[in-house]
Structures are given as C-alpha cells and as structure tokens.
PDB file of N, CA and C in Angstrom:
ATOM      1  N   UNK A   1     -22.716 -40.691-135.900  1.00  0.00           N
ATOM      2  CA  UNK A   1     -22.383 -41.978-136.449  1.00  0.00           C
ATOM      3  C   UNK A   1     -21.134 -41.880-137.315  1.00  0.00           C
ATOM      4  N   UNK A   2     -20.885 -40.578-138.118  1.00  0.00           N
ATOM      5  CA  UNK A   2     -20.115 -40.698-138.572  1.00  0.00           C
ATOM      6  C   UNK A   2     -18.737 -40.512-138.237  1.00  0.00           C
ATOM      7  N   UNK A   3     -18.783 -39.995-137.257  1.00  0.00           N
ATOM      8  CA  UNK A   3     -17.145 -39.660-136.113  1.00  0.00           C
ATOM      9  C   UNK A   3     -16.981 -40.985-135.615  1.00  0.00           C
ATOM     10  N   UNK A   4     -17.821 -41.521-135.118  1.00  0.00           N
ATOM     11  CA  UNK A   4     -17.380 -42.952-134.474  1.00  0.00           C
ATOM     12  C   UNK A   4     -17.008 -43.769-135.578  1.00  0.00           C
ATOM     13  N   UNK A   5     -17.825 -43.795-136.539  1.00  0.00           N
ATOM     14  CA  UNK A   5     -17.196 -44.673-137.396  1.00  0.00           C
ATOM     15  C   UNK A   5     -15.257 -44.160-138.385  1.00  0.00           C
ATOM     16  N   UNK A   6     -15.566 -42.958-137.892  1.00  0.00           N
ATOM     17  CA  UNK A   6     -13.891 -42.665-138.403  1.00  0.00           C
ATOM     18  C   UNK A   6     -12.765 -42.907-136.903  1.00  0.00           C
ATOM     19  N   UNK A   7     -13.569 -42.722-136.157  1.00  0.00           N
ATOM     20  CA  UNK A   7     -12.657 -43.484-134.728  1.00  0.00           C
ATOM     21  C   UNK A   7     -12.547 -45.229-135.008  1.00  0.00           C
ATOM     22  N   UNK A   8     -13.554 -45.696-135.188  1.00  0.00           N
ATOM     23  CA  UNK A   8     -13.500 -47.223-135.227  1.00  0.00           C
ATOM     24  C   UNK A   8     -12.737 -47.675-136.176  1.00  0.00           C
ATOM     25  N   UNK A   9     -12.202 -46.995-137.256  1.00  0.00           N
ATOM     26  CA  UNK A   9     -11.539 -47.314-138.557  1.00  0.00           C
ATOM     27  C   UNK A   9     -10.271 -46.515-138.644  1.00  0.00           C
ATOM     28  N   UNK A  10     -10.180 -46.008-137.186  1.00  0.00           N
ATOM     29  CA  UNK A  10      -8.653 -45.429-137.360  1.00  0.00           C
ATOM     30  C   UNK A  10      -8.296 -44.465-137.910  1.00  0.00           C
ATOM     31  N   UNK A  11      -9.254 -43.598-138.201  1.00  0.00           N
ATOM     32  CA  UNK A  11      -8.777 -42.581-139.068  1.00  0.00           C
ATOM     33  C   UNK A  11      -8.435 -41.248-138.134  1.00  0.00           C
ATOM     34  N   UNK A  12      -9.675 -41.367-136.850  1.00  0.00           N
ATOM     35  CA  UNK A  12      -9.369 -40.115-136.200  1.00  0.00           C
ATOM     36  C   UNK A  12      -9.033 -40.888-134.649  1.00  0.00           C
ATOM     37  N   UNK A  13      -7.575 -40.688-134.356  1.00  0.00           N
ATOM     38  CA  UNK A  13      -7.248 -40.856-133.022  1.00  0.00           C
ATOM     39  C   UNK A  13      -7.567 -40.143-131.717  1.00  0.00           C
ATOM     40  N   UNK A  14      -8.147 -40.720-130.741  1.00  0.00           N
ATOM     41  CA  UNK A  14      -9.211 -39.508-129.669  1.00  0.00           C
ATOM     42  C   UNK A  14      -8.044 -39.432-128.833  1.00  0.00           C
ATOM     43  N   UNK A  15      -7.840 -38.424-128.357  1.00  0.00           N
ATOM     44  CA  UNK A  15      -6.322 -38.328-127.706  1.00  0.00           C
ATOM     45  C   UNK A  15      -7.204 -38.922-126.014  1.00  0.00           C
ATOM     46  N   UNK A  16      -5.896 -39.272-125.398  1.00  0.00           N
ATOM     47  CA  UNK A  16      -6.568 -40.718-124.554  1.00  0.00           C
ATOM     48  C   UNK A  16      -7.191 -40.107-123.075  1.00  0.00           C
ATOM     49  N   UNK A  17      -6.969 -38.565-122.615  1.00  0.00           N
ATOM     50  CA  UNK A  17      -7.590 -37.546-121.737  1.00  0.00           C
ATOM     51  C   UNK A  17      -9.105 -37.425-121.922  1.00  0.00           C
ATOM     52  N   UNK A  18      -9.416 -37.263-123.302  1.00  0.00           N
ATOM     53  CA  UNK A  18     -10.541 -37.438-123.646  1.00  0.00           C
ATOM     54  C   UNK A  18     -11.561 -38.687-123.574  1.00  0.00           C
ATOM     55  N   UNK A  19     -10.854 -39.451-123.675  1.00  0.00           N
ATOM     56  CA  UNK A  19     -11.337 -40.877-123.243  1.00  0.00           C
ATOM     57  C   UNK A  19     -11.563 -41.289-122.117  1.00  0.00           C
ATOM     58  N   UNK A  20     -10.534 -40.957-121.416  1.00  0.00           N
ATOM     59  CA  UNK A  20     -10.351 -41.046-119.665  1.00  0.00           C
ATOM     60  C   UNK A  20     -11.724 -40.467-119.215  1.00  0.00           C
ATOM     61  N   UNK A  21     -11.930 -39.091-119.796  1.00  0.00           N
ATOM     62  CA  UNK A  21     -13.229 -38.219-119.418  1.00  0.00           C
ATOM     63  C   UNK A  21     -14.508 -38.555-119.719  1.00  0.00           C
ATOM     64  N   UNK A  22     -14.819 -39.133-120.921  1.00  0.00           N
ATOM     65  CA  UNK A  22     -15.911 -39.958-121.544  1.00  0.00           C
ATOM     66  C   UNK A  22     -16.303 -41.247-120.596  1.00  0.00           C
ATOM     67  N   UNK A  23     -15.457 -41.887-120.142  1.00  0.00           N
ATOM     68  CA  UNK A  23     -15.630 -42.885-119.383  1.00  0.00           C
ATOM     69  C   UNK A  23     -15.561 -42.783-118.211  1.00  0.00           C
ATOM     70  N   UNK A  24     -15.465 -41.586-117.299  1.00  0.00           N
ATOM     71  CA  UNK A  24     -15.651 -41.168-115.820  1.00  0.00           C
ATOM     72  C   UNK A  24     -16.545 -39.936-115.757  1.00  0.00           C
ATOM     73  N   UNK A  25     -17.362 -39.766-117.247  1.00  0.00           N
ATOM     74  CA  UNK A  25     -18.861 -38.645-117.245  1.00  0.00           C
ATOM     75  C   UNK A  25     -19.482 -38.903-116.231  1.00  0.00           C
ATOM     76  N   UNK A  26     -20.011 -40.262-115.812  1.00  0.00           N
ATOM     77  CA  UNK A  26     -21.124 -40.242-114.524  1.00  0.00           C
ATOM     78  C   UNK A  26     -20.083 -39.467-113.238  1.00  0.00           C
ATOM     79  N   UNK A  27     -19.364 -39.872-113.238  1.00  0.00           N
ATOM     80  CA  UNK A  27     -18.521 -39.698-111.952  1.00  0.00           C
ATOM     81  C   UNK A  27     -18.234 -38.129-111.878  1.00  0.00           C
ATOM     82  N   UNK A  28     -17.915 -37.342-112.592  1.00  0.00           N
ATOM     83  CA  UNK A  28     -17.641 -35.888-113.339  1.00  0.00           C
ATOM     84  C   UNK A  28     -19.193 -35.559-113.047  1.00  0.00           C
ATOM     85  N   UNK A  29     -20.434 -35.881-113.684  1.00  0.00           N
ATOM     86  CA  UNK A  29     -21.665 -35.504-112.936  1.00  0.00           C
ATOM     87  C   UNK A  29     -22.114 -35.371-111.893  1.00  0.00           C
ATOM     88  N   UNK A  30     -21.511 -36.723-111.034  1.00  0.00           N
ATOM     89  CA  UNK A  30     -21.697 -36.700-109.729  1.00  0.00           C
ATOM     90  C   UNK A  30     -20.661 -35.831-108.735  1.00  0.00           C
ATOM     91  N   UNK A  31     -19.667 -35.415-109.410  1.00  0.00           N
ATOM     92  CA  UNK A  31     -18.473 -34.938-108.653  1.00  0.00           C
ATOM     93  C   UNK A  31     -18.646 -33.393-108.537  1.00  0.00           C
ATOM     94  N   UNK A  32     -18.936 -32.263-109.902  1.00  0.00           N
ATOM     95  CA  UNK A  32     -18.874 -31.329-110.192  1.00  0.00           C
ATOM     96  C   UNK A  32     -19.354 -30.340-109.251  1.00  0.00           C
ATOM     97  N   UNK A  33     -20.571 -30.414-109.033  1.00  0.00           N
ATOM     98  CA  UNK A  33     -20.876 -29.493-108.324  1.00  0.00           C
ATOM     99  C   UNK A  33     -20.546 -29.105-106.572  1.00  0.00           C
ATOM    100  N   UNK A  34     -20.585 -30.260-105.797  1.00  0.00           N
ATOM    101  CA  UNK A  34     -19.901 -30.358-104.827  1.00  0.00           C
ATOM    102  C   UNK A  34     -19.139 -30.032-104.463  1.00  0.00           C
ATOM    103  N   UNK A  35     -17.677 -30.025-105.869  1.00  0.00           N
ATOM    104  CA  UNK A  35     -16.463 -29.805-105.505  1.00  0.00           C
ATOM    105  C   UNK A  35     -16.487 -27.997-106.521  1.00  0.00           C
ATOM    106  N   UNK A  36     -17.274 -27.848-106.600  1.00  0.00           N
ATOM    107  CA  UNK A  36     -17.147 -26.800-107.347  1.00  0.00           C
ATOM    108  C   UNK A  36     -17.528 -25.648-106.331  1.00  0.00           C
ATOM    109  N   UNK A  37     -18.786 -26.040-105.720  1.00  0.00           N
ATOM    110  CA  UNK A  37     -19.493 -25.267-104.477  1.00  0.00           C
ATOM    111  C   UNK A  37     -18.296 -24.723-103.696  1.00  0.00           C
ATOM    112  N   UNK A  38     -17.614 -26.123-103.302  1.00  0.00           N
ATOM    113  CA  UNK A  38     -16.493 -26.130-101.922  1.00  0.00           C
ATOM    114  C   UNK A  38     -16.032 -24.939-102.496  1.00  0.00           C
ATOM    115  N   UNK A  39     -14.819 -25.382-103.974  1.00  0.00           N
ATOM    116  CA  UNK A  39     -13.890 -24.312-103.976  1.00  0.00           C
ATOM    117  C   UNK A  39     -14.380 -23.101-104.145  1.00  0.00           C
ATOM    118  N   UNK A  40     -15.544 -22.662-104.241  1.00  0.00           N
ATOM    119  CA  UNK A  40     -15.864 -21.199-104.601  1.00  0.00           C
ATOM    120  C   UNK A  40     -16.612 -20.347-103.468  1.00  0.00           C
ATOM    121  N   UNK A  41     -16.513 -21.448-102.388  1.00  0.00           N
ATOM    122  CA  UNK A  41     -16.544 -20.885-101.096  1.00  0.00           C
ATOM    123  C   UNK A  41     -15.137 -20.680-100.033  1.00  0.00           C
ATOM    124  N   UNK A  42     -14.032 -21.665-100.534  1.00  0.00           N
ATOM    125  CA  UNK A  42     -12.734 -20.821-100.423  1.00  0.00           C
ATOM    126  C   UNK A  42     -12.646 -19.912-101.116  1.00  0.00           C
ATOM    127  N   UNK A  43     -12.794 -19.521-101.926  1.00  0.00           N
ATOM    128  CA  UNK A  43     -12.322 -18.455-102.947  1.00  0.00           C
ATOM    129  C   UNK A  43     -13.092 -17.559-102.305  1.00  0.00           C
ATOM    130  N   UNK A  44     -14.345 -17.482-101.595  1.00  0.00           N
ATOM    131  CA  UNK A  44     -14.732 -16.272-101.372  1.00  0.00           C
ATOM    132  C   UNK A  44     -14.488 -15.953 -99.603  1.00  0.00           C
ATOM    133  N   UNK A  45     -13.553 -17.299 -99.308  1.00  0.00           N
ATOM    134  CA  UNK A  45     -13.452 -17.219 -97.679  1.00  0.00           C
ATOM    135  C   UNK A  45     -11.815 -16.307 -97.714  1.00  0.00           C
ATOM    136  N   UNK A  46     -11.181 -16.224 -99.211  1.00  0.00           N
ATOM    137  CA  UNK A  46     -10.023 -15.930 -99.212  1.00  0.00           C
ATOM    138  C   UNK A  46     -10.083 -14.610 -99.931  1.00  0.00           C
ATOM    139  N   UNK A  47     -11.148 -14.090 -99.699  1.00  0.00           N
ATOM    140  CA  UNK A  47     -12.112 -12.215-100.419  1.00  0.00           C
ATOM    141  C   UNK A  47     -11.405 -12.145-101.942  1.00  0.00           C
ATOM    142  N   UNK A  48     -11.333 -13.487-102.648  1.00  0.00           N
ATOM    143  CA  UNK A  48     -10.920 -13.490-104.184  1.00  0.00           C
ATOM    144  C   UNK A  48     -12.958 -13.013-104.505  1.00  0.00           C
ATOM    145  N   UNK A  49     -12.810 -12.133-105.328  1.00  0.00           N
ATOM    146  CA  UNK A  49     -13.885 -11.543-105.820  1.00  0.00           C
ATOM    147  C   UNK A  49     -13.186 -11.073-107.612  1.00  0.00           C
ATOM    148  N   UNK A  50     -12.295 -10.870-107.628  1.00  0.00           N
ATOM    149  CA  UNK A  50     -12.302 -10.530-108.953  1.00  0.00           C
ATOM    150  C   UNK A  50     -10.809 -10.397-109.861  1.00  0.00           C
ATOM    151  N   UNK A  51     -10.628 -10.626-110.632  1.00  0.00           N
ATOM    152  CA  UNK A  51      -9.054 -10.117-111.099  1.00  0.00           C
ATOM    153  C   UNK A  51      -8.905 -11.815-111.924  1.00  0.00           C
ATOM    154  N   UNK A  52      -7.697 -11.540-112.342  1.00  0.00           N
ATOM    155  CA  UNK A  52      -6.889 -12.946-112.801  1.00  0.00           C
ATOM    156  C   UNK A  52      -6.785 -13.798-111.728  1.00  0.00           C
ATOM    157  N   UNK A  53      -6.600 -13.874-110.677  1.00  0.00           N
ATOM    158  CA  UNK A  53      -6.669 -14.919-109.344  1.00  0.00           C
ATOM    159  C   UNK A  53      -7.648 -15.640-109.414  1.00  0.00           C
ATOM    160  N   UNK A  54      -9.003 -14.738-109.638  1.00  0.00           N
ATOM    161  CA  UNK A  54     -10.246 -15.765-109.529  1.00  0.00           C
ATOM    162  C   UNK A  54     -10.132 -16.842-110.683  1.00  0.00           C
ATOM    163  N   UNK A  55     -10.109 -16.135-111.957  1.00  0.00           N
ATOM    164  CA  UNK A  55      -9.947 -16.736-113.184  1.00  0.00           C
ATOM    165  C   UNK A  55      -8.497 -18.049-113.103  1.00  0.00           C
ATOM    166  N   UNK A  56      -7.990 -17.590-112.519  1.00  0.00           N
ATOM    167  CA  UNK A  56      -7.009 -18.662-112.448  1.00  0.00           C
ATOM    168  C   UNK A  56      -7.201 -20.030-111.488  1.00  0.00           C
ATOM    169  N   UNK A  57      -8.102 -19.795-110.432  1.00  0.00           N
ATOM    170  CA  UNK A  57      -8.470 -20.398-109.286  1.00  0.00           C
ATOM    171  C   UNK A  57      -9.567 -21.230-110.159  1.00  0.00           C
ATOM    172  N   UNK A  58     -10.523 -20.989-110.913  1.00  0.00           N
ATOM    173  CA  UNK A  58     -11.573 -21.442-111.542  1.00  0.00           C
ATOM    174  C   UNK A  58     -11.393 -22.638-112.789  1.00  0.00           C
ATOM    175  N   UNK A  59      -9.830 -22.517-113.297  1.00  0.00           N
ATOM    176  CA  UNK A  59      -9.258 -23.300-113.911  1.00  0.00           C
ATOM    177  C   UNK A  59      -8.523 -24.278-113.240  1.00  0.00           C
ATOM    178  N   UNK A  60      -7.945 -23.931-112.135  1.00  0.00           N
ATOM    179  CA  UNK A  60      -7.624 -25.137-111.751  1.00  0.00           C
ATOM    180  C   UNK A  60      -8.649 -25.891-110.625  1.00  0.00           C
ATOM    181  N   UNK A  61      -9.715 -25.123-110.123  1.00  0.00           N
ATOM    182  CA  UNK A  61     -11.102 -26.262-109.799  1.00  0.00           C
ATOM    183  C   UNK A  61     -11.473 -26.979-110.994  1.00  0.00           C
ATOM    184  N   UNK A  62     -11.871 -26.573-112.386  1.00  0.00           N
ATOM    185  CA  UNK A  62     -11.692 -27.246-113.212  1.00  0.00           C
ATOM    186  C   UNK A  62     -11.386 -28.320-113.608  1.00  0.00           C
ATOM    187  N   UNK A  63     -10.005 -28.384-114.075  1.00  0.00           N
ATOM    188  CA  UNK A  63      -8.701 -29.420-114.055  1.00  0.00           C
ATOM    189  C   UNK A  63      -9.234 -30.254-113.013  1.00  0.00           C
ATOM    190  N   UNK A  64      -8.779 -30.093-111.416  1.00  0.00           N
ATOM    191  CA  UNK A  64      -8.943 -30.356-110.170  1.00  0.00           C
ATOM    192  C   UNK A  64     -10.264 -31.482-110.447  1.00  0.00           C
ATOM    193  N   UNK A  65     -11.287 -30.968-110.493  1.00  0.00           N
ATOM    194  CA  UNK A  65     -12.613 -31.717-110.870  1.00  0.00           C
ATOM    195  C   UNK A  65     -12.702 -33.012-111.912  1.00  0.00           C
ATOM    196  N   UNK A  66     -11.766 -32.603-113.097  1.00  0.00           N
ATOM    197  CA  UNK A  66     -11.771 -33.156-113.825  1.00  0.00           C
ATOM    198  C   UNK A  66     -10.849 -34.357-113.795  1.00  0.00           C
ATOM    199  N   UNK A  67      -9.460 -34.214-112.956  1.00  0.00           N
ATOM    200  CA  UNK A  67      -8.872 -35.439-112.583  1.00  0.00           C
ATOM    201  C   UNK A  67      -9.461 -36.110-111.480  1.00  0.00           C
ATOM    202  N   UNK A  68      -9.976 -35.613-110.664  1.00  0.00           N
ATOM    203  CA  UNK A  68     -10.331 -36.368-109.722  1.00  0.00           C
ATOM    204  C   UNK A  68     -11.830 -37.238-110.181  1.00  0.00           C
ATOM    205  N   UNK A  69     -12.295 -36.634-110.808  1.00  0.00           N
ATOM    206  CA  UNK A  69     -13.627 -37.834-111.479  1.00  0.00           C
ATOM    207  C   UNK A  69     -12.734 -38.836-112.003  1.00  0.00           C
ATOM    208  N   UNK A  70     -11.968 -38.760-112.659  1.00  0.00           N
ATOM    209  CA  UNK A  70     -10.632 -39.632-113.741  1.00  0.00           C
ATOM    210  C   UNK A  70     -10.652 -40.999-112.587  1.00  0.00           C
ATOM    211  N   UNK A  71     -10.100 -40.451-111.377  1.00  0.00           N
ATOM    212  CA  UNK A  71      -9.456 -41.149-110.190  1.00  0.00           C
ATOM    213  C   UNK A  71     -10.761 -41.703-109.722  1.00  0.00           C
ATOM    214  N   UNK A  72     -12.034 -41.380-109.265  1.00  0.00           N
ATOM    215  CA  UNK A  72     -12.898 -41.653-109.060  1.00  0.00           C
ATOM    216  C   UNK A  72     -13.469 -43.035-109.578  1.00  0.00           C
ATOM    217  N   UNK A  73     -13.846 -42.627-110.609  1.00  0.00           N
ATOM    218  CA  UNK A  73     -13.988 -44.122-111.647  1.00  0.00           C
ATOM    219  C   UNK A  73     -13.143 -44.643-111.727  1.00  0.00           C
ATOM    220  N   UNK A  74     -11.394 -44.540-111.911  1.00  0.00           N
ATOM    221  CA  UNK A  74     -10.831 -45.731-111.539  1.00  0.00           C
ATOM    222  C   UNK A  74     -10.742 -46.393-110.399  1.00  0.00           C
ATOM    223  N   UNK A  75     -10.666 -45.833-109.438  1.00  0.00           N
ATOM    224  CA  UNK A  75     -10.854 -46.355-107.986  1.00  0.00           C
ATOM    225  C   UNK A  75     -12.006 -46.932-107.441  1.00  0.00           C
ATOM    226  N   UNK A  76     -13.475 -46.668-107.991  1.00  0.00           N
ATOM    227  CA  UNK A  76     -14.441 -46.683-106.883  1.00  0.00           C
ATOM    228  C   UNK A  76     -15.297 -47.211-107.869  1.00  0.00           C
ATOM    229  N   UNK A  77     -15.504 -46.343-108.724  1.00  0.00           N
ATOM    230  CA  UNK A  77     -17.158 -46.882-109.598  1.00  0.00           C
ATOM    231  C   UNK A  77     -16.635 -48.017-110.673  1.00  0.00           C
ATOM    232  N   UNK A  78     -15.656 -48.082-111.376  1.00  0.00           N
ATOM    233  CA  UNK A  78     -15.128 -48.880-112.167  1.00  0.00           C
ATOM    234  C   UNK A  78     -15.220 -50.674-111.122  1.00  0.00           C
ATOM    235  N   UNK A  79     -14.466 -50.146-109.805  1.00  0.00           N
ATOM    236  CA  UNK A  79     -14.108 -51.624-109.228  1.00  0.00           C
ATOM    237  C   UNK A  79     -15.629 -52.058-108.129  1.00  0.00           C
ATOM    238  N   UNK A  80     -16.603 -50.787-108.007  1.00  0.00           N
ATOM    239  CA  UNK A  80     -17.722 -51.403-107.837  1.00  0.00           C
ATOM    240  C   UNK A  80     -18.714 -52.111-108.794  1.00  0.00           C
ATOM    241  N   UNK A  81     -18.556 -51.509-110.158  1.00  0.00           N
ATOM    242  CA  UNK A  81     -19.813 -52.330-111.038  1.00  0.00           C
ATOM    243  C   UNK A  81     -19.166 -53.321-110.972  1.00  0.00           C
ATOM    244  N   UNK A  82     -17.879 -53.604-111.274  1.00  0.00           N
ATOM    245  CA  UNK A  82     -17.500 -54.989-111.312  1.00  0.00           C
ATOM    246  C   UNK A  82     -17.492 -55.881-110.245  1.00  0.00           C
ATOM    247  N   UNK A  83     -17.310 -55.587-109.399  1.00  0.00           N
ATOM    248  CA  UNK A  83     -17.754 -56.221-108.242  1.00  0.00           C
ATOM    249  C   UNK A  83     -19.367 -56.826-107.860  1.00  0.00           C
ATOM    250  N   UNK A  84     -20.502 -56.029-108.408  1.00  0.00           N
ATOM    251  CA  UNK A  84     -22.096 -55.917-108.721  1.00  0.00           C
ATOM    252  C   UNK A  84     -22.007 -56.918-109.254  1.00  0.00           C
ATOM    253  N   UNK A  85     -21.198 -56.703-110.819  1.00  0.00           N
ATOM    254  CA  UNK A  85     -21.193 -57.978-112.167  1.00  0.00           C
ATOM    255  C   UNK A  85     -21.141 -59.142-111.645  1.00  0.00           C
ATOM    256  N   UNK A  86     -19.855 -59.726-110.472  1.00  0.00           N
ATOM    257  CA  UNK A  86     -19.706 -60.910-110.476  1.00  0.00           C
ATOM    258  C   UNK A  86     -20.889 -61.215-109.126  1.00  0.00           C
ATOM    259  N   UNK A  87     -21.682 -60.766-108.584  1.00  0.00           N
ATOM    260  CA  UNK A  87     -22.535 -60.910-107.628  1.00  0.00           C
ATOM    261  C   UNK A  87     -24.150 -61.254-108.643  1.00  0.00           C
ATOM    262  N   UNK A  88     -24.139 -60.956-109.732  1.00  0.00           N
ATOM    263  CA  UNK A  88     -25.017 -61.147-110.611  1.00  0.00           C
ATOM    264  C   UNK A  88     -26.127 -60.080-111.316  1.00  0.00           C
ATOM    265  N   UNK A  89     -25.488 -59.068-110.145  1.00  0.00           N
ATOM    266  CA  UNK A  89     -26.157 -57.947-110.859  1.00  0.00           C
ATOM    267  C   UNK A  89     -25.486 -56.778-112.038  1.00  0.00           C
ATOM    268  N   UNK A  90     -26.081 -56.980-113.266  1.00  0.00           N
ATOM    269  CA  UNK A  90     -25.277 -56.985-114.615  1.00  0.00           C
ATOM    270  C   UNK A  90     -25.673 -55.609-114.566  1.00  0.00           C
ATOM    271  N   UNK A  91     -24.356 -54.723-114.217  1.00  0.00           N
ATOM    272  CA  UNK A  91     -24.047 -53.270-114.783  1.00  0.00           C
ATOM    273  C   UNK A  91     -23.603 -53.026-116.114  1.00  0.00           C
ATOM    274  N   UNK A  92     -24.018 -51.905-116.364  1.00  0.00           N
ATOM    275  CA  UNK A  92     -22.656 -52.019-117.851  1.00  0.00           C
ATOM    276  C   UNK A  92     -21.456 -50.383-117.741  1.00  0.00           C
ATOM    277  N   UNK A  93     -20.535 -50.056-118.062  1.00  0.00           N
ATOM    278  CA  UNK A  93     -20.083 -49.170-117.854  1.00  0.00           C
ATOM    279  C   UNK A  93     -19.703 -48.109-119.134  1.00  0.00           C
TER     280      UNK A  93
END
C-alpha cells in the first residue's frame, strides 16, 4: 500500500517497461513456458549444453518472451476484452 501510494502521488516514477510488463502478466503467464520449452529445445538441437552461449541464449529467450507478451496484449488480449466489453460481457484488464 505504501509503494502505490508513493506511485499515485508522484513521488516514485515506475519506469514505463515495467508497466508495459505488469499489464501483459497474464499474457507473460500464458506465453512463458511454451516459448521457453521451444527455445531450449533449439538450444539443445544446436548441442549448446554449456559455456557463455547457453547463458547468453537464455537471456535473450528471456527478453524475447518478455517483449513478445508486451506485443501480445497489445495486439490480441487488450483488443479482445474490449471487444467482449462492448458485446456486454464486462472484462476488466
């Protein structure tokens, strides 16, 4: 309660990545593992087993995961609840 209320009053600015991410969590839930599975079955179709490669490959599935939920909810789940909304069935996001 008390972080939000220093966000709501301006005191602490949420840098706006973070926000992006907060508001495409369902989508990032639904996205993660799937796309996480995939890439770590290239990674092992490409005999990455160990070193800085893997570690580097694992950061950008990461990232990778993490923009594409971003894109996700703006594209798909964002313009479906609203679409639900005006049909009468009241989502909230």
């Amino acid at each position: 309660t008390g972080i939000v209320s220093y966000e709501l009053n301006k005191v602490v600015k949420v840098p706006g990545i973070l926000v992006s991410l907060g508001e495409a969590s369902y989508s990032l839930y639904l996205l993660h593992l799937p796309v996480m599975a995939a890439g770590v079955g290239i990674l092992a179709k490409l005999n990455l087993q160990a070193g800085m490669e893997v570690h580097a490959a694992v950061i950008v599935l990461l990232i990778g995961v993490c923009l594409g939920s971003i894109l996700f909810f703006k594209w798909i789940e964002k313009p479906l609840i609203s679409r639900l909304n005006r049909t009468g069935t009241k989502l909230k996001i």
